[in-house]
Protein backbone atom coordinates (compact mmCIF):
# COMPACT_ATOMS: atom_id res chain seq x y z
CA UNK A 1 -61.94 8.76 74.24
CA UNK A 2 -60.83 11.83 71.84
CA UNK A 3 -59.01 9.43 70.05
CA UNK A 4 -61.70 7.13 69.28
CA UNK A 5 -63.86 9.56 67.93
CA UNK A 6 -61.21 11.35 65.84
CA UNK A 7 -60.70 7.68 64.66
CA UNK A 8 -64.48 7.57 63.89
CA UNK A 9 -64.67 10.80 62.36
CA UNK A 10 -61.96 9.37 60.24
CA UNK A 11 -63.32 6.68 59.06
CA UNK A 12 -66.42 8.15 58.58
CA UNK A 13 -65.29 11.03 56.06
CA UNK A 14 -62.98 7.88 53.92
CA UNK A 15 -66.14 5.94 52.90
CA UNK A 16 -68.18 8.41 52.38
CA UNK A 17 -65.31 9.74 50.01
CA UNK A 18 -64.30 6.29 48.65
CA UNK A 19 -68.38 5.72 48.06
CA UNK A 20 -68.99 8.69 46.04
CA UNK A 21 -65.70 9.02 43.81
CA UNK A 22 -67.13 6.54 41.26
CA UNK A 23 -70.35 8.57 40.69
CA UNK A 24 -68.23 11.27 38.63
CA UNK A 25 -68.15 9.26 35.61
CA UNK A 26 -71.90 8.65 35.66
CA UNK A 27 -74.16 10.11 33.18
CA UNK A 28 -74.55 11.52 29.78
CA UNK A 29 -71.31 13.20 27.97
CA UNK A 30 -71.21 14.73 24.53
CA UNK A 31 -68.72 15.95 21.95
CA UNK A 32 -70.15 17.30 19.24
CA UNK A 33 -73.27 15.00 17.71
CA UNK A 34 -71.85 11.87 19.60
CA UNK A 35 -73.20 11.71 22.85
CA UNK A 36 -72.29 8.29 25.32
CA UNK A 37 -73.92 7.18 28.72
CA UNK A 38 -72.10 5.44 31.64
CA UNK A 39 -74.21 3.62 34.08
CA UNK A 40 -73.64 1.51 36.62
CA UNK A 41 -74.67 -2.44 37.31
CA UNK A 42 -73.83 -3.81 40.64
CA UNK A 43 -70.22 -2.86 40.85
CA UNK A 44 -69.45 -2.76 37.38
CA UNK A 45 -70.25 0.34 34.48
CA UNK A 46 -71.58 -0.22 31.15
CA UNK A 47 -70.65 3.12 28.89
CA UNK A 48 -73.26 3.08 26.01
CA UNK A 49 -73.28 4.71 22.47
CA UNK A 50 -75.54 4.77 19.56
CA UNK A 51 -74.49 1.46 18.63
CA UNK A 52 -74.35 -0.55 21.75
CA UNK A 53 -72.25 -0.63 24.81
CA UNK A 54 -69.20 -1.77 26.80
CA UNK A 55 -68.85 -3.32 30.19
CA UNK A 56 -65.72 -1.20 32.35
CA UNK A 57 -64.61 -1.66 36.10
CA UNK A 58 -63.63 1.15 38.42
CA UNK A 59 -59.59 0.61 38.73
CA UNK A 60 -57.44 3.11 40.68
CA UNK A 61 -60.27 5.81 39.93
CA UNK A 62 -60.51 5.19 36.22
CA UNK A 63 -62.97 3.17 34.03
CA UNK A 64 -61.34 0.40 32.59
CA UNK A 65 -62.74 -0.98 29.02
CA UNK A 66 -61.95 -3.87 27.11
CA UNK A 67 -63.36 -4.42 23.50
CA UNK A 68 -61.58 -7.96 23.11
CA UNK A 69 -58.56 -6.24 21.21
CA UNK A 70 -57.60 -3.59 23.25
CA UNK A 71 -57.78 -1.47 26.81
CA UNK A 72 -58.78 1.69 26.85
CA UNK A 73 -58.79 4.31 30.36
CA UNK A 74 -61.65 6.00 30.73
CA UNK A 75 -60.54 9.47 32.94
CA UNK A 76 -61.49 12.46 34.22
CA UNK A 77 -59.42 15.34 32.46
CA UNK A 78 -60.41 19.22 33.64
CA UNK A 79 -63.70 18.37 33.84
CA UNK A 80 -64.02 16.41 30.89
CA UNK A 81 -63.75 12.69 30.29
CA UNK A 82 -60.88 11.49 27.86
CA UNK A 83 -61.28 8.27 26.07
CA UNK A 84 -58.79 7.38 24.06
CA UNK A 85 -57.61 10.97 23.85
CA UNK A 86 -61.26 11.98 22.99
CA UNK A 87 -62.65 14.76 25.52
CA UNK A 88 -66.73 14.73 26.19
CA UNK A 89 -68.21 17.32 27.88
CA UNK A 90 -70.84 16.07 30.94
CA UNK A 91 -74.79 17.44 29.79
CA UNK A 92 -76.71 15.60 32.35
């Protein structure tokens, strides 16, 4: 019996862990005047700019983006996210 609930308990604490790690990257960042959004359709993340915006996947807990000419990594990097060696600071 204790092992069946340890199992549970477990379990329990993985997806709630797995279900919330992708939420990090949502939101609005900044650095300097140029501010970008990442928000989230179905399972999929569309990181927006002034211009327009970019489809990514969640892939080994990075964003994954591909303009049609290259792949970039979207991380978290001390509390910042790095794109393309670019660091934006999170304002909402």
């Amino acid at each position: 019996m204790k092992k069946t609930y340890l199992f549970l308990v477990i379990v329990s604490i993985l997806c709630l862990s797995a279900c919330s790690s992708t939420d990090k990257f949502l939101g609005t960042w900044e650095k300097g005047k140029a501010e970008i959004t990442i928000e989230k359709e179905g399972k999929d993340y569309i990181i927006k700019d002034n211009i327009g915006g970019l489809p990514a996947v969640y892939n080994k807990g990075n964003l994954v983006v591909n303009n049609g000419i290259n792949q970039v990594t979207v991380f978290l990097d001390e509390g910042y996210l790095n794109i393309g060696g670019e660091k934006y600071k999170k304002i909402k």
